[in-house]
Protein backbone atom coordinates (compact mmCIF):
# COMPACT_ATOMS: atom_id res chain seq x y z
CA UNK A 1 71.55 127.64 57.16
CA UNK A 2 71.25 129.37 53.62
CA UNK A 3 73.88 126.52 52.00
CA UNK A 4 70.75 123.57 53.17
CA UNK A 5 67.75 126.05 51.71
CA UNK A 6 68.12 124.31 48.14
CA UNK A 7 65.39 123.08 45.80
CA UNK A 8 66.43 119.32 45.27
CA UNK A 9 64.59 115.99 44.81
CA UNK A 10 66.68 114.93 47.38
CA UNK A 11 65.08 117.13 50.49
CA UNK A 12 61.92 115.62 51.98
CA UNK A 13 59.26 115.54 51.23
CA UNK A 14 59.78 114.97 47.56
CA UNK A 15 60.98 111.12 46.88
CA UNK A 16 64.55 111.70 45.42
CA UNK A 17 65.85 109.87 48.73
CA UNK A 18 63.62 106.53 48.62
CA UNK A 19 64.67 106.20 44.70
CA UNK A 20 68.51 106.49 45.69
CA UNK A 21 67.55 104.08 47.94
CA UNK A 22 66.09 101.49 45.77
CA UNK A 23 68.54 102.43 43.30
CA UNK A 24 71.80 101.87 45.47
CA UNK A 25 70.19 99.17 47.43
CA UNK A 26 67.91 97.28 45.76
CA UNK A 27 64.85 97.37 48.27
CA UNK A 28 61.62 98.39 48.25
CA UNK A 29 60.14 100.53 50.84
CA UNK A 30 56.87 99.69 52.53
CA UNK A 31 56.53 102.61 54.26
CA UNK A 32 57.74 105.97 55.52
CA UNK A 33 58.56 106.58 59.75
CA UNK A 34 58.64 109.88 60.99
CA UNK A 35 57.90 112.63 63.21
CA UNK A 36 57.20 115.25 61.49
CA UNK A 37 54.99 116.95 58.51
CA UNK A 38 57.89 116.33 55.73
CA UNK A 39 57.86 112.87 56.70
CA UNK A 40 54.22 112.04 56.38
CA UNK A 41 54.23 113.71 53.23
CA UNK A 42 57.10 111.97 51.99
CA UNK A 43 55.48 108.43 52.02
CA UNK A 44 52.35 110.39 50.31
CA UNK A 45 54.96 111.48 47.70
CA UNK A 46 56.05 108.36 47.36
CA UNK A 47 52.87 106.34 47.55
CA UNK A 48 53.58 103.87 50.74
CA UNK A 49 52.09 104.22 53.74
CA UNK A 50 53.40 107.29 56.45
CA UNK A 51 53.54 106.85 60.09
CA UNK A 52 54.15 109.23 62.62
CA UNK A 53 55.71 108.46 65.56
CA UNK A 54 54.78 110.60 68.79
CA UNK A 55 58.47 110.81 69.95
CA UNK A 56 60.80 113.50 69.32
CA UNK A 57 59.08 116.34 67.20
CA UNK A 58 56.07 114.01 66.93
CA UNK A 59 54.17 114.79 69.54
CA UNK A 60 53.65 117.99 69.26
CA UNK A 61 52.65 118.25 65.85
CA UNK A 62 49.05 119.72 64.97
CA UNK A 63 46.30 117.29 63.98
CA UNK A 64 46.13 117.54 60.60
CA UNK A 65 49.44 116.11 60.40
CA UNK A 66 48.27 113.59 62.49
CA UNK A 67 45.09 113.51 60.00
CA UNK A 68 47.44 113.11 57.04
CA UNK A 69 49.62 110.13 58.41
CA UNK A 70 48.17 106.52 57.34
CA UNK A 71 48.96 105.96 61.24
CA UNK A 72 49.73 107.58 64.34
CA UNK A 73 52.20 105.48 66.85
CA UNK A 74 53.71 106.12 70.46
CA UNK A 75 56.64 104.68 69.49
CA UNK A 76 59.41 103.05 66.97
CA UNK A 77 57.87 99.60 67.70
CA UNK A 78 54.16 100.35 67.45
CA UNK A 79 55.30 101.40 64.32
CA UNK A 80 57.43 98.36 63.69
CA UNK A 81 54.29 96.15 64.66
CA UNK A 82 51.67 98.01 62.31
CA UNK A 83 53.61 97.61 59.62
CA UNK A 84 54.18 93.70 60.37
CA UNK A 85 50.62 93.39 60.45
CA UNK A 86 49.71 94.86 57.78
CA UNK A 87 52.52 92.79 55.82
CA UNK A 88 51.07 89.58 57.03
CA UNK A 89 47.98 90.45 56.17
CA UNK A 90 48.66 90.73 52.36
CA UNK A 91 50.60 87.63 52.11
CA UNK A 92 48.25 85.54 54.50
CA UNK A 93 50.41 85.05 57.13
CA UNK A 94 53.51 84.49 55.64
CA UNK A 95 56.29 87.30 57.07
């Protein structure tokens, strides 16, 4: 679709999204779930951590997208838990 093909901070993986975000929203983002190259590199981008998930387009991505993600997870919660832990981690327990 030649209307979606545009150059714009906005399209992953450059971090025009996770500003609007923070922006809008006030949050900070720990890290960036996905499953697929654009959203690896859109957590590298932004500087958080990337996960890829091996659902949906995940699974069948090569391995140096695998490589590239901080860490690889079967699923939405594996993902869910590595973040937690790594979140309790830095603030010694507390969540």
């Amino acid at each position: 679709m030649p209307e979606y093909a545009i150059d714009c901070d906005c399209r992953k993986p450059k971090p025009g999204m996770i500003h609007k975000a923070i922006d809008e929203f006030g949050i900070m983002p720990v890290a960036v779930i996905g499953d697929q190259r654009c959203d690896v590199e859109l957590g590298k981008n932004f500087g958080i951590p990337s996960i890829l998930v091996l659902t949906g387009y995940g699974e069948s991505q090569p391995n140096e997208v695998k490589a590239l993600a901080d860490y690889v997870a079967k699923d939405l919660p594996d993902a869910v838990d590595w973040i937690f832990s790594r979140e309790t981690e830095k603030t010694g327990g507390q969540r």
